[in-house]
PDB file of N, CA and C in Angstrom:
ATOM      1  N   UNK A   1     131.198  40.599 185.802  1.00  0.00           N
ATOM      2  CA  UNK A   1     131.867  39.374 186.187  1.00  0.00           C
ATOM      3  C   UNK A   1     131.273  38.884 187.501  1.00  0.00           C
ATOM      4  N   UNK A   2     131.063  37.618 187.389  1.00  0.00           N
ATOM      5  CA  UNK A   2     130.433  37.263 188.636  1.00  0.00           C
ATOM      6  C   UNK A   2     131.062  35.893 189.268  1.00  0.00           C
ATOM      7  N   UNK A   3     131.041  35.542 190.577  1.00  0.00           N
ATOM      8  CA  UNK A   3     131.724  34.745 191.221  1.00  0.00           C
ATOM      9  C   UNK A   3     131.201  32.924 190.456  1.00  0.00           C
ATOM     10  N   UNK A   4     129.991  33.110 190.975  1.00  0.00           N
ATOM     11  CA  UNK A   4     129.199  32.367 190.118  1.00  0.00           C
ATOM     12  C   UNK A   4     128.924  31.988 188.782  1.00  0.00           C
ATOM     13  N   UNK A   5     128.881  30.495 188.462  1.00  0.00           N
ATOM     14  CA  UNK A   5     128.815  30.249 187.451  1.00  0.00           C
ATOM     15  C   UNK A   5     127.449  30.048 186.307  1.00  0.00           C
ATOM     16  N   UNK A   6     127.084  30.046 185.049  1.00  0.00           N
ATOM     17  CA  UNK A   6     125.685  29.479 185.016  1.00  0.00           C
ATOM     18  C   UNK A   6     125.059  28.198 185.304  1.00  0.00           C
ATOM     19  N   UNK A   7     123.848  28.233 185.848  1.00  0.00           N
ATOM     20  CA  UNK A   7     122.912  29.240 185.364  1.00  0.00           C
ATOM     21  C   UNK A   7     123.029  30.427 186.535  1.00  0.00           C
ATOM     22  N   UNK A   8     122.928  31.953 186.384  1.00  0.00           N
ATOM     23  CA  UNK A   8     122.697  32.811 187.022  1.00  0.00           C
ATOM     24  C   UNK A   8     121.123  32.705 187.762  1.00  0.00           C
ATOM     25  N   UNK A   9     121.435  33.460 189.061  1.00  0.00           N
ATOM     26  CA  UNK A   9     120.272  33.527 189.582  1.00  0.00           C
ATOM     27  C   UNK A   9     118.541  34.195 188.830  1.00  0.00           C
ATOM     28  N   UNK A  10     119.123  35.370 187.887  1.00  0.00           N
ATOM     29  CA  UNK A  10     117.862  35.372 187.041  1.00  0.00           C
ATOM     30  C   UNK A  10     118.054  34.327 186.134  1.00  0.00           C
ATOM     31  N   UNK A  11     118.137  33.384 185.682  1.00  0.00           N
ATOM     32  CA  UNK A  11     118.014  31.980 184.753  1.00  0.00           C
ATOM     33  C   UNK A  11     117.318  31.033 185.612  1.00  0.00           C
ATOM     34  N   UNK A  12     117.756  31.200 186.697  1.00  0.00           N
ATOM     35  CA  UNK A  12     117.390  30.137 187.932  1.00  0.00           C
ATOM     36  C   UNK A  12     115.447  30.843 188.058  1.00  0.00           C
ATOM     37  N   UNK A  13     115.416  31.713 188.531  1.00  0.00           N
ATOM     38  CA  UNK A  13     113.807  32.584 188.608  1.00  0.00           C
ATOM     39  C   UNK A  13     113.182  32.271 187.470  1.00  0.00           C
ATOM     40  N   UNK A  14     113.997  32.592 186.259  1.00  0.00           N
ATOM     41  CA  UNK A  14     113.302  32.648 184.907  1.00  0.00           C
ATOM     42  C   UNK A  14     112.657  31.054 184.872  1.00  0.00           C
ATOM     43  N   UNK A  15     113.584  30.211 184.706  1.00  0.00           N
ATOM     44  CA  UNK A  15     113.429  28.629 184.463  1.00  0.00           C
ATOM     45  C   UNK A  15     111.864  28.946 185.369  1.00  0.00           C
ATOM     46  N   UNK A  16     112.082  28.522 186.780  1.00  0.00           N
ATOM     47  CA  UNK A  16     110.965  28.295 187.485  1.00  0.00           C
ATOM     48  C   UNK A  16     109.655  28.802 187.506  1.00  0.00           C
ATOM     49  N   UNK A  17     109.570  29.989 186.460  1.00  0.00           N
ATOM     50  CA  UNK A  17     108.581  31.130 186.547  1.00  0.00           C
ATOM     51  C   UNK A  17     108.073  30.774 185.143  1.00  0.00           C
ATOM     52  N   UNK A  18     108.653  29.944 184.525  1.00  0.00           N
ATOM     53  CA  UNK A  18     108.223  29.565 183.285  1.00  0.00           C
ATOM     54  C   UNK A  18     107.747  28.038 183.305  1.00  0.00           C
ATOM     55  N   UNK A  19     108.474  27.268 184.501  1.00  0.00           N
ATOM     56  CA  UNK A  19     107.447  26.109 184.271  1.00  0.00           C
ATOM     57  C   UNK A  19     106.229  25.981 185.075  1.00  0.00           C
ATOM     58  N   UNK A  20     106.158  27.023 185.842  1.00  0.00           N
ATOM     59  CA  UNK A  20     104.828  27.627 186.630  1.00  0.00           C
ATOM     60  C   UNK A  20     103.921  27.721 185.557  1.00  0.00           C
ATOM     61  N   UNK A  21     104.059  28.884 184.694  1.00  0.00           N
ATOM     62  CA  UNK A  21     103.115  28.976 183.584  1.00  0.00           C
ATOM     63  C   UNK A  21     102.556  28.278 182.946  1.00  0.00           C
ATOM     64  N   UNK A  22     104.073  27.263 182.369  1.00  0.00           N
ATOM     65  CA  UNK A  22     103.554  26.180 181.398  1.00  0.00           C
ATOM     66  C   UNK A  22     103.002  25.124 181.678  1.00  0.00           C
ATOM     67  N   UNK A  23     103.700  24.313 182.693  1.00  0.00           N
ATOM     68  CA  UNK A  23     103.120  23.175 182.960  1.00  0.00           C
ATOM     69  C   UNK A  23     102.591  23.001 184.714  1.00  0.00           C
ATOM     70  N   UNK A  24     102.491  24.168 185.040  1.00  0.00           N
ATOM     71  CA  UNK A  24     102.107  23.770 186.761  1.00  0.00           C
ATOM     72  C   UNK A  24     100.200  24.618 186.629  1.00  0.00           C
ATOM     73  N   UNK A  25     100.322  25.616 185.908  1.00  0.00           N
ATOM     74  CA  UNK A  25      98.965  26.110 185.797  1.00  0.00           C
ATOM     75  C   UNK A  25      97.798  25.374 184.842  1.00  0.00           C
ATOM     76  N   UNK A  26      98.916  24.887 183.691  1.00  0.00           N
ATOM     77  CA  UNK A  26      97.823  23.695 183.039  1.00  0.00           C
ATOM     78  C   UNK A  26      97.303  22.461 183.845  1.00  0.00           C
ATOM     79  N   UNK A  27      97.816  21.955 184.780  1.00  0.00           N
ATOM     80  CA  UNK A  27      97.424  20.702 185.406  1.00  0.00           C
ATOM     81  C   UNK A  27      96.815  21.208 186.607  1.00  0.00           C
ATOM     82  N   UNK A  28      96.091  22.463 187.361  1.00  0.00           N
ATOM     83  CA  UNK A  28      95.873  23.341 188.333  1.00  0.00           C
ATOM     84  C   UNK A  28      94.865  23.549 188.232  1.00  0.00           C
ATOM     85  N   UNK A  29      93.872  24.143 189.099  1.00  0.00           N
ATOM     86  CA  UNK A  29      92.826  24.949 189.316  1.00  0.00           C
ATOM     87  C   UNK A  29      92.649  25.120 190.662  1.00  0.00           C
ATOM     88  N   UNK A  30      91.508  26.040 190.392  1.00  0.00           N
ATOM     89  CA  UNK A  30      91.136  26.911 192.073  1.00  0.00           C
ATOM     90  C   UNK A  30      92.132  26.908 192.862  1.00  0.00           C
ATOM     91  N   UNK A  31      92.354  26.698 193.692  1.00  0.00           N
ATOM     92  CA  UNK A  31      92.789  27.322 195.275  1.00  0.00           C
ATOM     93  C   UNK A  31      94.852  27.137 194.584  1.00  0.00           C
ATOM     94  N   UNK A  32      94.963  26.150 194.600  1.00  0.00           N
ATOM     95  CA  UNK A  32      96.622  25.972 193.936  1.00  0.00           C
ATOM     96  C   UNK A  32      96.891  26.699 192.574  1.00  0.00           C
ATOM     97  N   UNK A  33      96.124  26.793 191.665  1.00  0.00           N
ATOM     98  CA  UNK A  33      96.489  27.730 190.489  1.00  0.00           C
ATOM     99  C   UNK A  33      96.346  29.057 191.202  1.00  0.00           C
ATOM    100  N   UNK A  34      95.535  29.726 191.774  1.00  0.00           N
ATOM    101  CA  UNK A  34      95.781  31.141 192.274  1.00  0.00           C
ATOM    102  C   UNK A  34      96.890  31.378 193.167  1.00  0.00           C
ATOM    103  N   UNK A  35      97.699  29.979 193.825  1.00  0.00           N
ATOM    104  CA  UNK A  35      98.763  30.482 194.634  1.00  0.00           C
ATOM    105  C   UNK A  35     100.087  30.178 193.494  1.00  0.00           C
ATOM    106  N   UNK A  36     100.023  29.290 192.482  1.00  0.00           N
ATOM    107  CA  UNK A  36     100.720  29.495 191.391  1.00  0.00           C
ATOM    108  C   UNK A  36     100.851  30.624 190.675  1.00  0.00           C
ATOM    109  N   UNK A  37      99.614  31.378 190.239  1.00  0.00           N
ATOM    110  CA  UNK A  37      99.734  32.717 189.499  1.00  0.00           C
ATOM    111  C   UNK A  37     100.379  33.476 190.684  1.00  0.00           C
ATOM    112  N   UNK A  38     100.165  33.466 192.006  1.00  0.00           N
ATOM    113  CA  UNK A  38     100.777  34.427 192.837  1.00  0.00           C
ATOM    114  C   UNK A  38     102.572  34.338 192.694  1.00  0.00           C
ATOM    115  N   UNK A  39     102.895  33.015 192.697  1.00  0.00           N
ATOM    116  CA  UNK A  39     104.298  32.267 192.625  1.00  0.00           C
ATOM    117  C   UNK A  39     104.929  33.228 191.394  1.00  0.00           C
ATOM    118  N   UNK A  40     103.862  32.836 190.414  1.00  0.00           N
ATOM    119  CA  UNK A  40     104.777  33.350 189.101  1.00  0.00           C
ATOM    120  C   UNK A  40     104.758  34.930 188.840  1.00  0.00           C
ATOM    121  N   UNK A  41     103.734  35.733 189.705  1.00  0.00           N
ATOM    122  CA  UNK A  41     103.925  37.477 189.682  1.00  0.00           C
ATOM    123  C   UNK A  41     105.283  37.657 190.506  1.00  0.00           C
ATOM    124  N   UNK A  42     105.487  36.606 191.661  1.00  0.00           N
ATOM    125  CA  UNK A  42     106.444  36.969 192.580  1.00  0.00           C
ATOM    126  C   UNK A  42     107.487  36.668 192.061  1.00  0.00           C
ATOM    127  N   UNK A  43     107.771  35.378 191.020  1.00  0.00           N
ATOM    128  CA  UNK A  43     109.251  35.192 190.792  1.00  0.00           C
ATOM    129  C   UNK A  43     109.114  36.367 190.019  1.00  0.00           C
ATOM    130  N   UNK A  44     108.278  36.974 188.478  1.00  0.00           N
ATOM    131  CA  UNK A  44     108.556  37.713 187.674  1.00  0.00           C
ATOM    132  C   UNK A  44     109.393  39.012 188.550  1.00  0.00           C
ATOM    133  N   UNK A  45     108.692  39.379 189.599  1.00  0.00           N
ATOM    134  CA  UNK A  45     108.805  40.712 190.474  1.00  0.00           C
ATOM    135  C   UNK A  45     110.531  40.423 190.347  1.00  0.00           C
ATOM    136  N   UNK A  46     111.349  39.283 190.841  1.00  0.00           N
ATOM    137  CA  UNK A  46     112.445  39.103 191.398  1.00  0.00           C
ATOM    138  C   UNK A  46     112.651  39.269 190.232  1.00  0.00           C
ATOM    139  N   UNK A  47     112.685  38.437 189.083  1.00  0.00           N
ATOM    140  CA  UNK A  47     113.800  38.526 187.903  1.00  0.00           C
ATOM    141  C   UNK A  47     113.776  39.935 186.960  1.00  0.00           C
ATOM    142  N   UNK A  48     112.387  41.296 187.293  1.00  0.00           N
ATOM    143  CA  UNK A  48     112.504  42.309 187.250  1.00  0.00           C
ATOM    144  C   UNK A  48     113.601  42.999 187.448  1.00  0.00           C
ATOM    145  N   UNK A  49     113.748  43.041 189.272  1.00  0.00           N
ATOM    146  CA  UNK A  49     114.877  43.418 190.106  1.00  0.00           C
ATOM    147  C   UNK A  49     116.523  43.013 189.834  1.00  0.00           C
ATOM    148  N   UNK A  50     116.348  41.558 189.787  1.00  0.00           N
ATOM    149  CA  UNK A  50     117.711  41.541 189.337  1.00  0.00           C
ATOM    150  C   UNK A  50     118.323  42.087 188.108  1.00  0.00           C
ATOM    151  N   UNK A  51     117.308  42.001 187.420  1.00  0.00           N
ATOM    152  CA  UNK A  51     117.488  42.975 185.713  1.00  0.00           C
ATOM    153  C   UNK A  51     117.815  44.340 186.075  1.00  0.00           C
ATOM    154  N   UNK A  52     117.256  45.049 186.797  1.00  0.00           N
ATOM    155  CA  UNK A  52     116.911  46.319 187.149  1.00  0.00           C
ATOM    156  C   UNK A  52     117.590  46.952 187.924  1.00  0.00           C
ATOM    157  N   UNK A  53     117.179  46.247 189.003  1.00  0.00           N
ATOM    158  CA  UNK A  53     118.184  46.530 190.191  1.00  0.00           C
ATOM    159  C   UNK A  53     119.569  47.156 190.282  1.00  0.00           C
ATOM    160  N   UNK A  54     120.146  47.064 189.679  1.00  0.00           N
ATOM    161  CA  UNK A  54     121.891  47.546 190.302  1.00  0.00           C
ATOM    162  C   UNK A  54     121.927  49.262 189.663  1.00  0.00           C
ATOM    163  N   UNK A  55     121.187  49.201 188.309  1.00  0.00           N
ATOM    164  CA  UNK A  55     120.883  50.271 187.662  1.00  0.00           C
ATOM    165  C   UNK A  55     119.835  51.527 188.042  1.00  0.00           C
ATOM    166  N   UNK A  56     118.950  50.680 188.738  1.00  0.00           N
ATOM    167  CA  UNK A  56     117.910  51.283 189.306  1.00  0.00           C
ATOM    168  C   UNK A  56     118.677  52.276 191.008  1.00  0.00           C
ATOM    169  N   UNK A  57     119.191  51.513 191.182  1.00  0.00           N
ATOM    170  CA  UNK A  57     119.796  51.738 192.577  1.00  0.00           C
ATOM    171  C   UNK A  57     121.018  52.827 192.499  1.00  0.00           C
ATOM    172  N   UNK A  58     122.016  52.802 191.503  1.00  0.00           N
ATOM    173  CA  UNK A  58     122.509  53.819 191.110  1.00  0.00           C
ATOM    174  C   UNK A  58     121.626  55.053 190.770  1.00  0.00           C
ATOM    175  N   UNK A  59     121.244  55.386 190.006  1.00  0.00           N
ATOM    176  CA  UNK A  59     120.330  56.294 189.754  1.00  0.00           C
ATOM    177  C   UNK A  59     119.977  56.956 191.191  1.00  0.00           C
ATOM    178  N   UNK A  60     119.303  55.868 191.736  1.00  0.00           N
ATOM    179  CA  UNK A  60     118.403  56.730 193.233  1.00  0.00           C
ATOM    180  C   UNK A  60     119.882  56.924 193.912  1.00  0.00           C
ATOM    181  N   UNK A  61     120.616  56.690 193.982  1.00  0.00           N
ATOM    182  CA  UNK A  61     121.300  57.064 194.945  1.00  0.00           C
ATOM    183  C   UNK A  61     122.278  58.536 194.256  1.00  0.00           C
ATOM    184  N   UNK A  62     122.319  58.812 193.005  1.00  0.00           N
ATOM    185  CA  UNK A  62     122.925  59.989 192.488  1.00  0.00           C
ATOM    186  C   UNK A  62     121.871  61.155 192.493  1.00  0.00           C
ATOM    187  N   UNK A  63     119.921  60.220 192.117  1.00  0.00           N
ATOM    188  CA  UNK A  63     119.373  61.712 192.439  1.00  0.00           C
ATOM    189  C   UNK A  63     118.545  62.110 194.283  1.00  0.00           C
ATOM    190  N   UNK A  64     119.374  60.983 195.379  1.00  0.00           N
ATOM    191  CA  UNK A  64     118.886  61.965 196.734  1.00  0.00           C
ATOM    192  C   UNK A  64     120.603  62.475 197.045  1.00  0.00           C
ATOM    193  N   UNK A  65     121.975  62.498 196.485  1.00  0.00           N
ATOM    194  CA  UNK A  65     122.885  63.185 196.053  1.00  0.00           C
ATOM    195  C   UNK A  65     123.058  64.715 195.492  1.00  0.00           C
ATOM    196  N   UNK A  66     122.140  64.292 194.821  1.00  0.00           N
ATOM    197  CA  UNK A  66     121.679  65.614 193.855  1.00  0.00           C
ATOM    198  C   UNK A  66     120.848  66.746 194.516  1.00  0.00           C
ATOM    199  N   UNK A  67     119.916  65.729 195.877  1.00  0.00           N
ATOM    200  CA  UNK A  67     119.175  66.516 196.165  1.00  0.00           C
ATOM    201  C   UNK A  67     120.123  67.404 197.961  1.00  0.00           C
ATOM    202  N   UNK A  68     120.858  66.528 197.876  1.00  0.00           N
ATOM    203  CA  UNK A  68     121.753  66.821 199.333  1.00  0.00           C
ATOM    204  C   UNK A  68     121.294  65.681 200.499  1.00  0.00           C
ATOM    205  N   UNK A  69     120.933  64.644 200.190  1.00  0.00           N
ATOM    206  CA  UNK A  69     120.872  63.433 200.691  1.00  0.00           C
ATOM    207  C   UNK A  69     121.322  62.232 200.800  1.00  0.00           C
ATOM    208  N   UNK A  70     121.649  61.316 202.031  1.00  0.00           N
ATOM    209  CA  UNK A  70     122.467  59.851 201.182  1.00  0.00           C
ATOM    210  C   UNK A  70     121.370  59.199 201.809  1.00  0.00           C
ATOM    211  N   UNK A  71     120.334  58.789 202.351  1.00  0.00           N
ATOM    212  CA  UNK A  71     118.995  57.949 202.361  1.00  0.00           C
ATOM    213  C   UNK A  71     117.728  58.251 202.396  1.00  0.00           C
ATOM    214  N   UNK A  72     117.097  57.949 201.846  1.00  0.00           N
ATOM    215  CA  UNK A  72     115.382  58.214 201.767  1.00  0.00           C
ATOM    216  C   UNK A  72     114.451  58.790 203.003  1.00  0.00           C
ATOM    217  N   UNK A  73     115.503  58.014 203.934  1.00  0.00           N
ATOM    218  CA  UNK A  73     114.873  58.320 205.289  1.00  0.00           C
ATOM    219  C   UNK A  73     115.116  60.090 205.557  1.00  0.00           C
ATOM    220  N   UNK A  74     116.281  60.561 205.460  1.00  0.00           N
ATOM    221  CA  UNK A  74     116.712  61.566 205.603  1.00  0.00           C
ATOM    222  C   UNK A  74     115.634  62.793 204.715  1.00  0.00           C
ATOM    223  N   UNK A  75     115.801  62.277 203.106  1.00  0.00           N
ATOM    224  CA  UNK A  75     114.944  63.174 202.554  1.00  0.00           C
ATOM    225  C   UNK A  75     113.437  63.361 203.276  1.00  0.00           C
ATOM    226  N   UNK A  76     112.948  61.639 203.566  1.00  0.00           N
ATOM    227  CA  UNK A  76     111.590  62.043 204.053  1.00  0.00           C
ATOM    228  C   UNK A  76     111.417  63.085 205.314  1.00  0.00           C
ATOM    229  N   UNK A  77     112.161  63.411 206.058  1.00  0.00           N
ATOM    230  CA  UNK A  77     112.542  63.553 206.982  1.00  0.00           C
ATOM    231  C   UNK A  77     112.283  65.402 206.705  1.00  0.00           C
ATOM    232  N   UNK A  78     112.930  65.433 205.610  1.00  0.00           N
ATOM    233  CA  UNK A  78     113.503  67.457 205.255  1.00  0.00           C
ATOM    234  C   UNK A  78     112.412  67.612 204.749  1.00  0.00           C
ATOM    235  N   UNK A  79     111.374  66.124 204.007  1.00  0.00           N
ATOM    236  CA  UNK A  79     110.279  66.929 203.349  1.00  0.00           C
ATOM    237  C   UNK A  79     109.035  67.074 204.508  1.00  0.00           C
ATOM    238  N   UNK A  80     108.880  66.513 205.354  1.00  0.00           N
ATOM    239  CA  UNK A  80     107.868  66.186 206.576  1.00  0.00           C
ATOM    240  C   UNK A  80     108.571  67.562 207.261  1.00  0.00           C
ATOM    241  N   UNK A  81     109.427  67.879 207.877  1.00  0.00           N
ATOM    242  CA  UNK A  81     109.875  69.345 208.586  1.00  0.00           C
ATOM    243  C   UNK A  81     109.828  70.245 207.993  1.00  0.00           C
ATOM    244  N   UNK A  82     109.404  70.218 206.322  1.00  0.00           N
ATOM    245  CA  UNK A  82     109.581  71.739 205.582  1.00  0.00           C
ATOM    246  C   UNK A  82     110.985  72.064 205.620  1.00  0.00           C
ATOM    247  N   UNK A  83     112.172  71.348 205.690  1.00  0.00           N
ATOM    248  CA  UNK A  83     113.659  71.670 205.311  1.00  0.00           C
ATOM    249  C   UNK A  83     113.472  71.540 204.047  1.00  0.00           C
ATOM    250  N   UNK A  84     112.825  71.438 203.241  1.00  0.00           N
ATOM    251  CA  UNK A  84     113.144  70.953 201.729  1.00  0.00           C
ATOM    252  C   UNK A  84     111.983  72.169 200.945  1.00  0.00           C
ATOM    253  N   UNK A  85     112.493  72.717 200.229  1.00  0.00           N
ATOM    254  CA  UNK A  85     111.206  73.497 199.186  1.00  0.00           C
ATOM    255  C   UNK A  85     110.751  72.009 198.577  1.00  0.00           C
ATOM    256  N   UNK A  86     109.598  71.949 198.134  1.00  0.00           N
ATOM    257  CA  UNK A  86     108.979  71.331 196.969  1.00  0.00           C
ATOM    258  C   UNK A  86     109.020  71.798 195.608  1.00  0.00           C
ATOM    259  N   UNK A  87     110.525  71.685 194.986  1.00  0.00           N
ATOM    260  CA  UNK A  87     110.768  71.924 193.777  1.00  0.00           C
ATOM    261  C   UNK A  87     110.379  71.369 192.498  1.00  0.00           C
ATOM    262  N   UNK A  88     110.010  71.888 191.523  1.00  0.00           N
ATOM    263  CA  UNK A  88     109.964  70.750 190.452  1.00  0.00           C
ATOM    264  C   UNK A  88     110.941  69.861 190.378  1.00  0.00           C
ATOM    265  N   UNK A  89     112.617  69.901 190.620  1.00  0.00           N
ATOM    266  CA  UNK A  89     113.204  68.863 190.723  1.00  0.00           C
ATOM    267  C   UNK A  89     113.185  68.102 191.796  1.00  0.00           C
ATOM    268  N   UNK A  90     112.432  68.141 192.937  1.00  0.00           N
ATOM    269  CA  UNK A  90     112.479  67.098 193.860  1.00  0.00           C
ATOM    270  C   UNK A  90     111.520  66.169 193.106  1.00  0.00           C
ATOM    271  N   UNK A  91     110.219  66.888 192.588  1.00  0.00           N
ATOM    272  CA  UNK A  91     109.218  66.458 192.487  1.00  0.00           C
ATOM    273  C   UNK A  91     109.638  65.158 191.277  1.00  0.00           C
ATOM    274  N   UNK A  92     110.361  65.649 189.970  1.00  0.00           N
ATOM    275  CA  UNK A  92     110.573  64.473 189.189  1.00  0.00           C
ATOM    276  C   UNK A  92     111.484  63.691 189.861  1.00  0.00           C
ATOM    277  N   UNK A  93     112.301  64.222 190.859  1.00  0.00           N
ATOM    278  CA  UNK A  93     113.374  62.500 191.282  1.00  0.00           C
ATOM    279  C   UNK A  93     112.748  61.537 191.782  1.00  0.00           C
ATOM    280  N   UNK A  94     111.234  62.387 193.054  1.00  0.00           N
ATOM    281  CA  UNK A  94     110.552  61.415 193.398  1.00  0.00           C
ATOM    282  C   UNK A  94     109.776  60.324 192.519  1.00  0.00           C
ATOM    283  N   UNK A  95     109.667  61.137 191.727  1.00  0.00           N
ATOM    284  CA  UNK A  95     108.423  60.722 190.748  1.00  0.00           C
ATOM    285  C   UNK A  95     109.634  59.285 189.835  1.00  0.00           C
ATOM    286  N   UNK A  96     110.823  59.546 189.333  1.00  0.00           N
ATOM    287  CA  UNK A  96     111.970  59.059 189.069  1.00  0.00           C
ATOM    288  C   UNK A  96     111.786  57.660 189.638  1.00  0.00           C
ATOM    289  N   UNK A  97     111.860  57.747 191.286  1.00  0.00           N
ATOM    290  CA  UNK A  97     112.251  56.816 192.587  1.00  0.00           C
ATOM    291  C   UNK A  97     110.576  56.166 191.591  1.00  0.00           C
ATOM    292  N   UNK A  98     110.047  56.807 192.101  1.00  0.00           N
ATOM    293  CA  UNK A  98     108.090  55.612 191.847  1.00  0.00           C
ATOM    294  C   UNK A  98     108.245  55.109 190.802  1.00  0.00           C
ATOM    295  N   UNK A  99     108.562  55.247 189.581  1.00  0.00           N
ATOM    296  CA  UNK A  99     108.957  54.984 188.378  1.00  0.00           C
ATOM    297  C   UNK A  99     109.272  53.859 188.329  1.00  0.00           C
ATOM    298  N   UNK A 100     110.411  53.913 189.157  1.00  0.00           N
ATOM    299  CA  UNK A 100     111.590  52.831 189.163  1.00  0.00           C
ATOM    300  C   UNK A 100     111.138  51.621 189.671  1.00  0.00           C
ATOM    301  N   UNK A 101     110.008  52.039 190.812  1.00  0.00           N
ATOM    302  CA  UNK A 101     109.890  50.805 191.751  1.00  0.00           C
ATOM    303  C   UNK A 101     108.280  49.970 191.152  1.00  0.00           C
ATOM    304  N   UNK A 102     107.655  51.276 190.258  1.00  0.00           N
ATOM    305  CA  UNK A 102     106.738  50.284 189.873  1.00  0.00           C
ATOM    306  C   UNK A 102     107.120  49.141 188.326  1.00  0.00           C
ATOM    307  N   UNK A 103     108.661  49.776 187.861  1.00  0.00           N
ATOM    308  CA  UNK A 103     109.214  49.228 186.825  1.00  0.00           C
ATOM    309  C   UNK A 103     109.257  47.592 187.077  1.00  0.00           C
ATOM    310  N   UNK A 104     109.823  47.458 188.851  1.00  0.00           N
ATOM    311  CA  UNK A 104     109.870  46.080 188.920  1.00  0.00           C
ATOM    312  C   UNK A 104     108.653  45.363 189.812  1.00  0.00           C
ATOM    313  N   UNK A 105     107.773  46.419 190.610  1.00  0.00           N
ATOM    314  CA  UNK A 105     106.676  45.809 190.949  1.00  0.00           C
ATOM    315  C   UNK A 105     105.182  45.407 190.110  1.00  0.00           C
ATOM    316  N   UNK A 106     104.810  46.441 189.327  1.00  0.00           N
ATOM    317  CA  UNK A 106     103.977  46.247 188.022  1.00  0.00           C
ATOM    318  C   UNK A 106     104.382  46.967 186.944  1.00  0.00           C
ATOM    319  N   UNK A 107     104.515  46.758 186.169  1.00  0.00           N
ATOM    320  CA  UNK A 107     104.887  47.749 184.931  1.00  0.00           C
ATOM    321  C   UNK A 107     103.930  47.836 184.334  1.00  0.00           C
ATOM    322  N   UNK A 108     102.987  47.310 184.081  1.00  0.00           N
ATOM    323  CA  UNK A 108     101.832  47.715 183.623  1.00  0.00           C
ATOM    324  C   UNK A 108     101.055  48.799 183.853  1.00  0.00           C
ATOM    325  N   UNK A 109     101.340  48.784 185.377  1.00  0.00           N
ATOM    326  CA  UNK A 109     101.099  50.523 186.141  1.00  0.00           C
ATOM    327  C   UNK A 109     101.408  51.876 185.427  1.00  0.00           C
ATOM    328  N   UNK A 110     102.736  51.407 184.540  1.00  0.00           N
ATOM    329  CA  UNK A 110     103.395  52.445 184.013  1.00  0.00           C
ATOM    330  C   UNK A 110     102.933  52.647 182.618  1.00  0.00           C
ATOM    331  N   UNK A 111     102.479  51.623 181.889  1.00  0.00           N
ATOM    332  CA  UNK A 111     101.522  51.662 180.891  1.00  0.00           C
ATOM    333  C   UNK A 111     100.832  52.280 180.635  1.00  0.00           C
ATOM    334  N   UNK A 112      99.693  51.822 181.761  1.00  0.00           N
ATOM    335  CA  UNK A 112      98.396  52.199 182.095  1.00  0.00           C
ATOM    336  C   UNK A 112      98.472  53.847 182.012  1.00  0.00           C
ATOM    337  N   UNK A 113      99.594  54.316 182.676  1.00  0.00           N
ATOM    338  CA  UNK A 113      99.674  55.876 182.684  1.00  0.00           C
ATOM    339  C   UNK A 113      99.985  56.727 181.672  1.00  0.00           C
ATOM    340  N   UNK A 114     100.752  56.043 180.452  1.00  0.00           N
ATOM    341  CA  UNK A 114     100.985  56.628 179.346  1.00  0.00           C
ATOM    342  C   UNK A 114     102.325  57.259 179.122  1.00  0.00           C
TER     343      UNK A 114
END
């Protein structure tokens, strides 16, 4: 439930990230189409996140919980002092956390890896 009515803010990204594509890159070239394709990786990035995001963020915050942590900073912190073994389960939450963040920064990244 949200306070807000439609269109939602991913509808709002989506719309704009789609008439980038369609009709702002067809009438474009050189120097303004490459800051258009930049426009439209960046809205995609956002309407990733908002998809992602609330779900994504739960997760990380149940597995540095899991690990005896409540911020990233802290874990980095136990793993840089040697407070922390390097367990196989640290190793997949981290790996979990990268996952997550290349889900909404490239996903193709995650492809690419198999």
């Amino acid at each position: 439930m949200s306070l807000h009515d439609v269109p939602t803010a991913q509808q709002l990204v989506e719309s704009v990230r789609e008439w980038l594509e369609r009709d702002v890159m067809a009438e474009t070239s050189g120097r303004l189409q490459f800051h258009a394709r930049v426009a439209i990786n960046v809205l995609a990035m956002v309407e990733r996140e908002l998809q992602l995001g609330p779900q994504q963020a739960e997760d990380h915050h149940a597995r540095l919980a899991r690990l005896g942590f409540v911020t990233d900073d802290q874990l980095a912190s136990a793993i840089r002092n040697g407070d922390i073994d390097i367990t196989t389960e640290l190793r997949a939450d981290v790996w979990a956390s990268v996952r997550d963040k290349l889900a909404v920064a490239n996903p193709r990244y995650l492809a690419d890896r198999g």
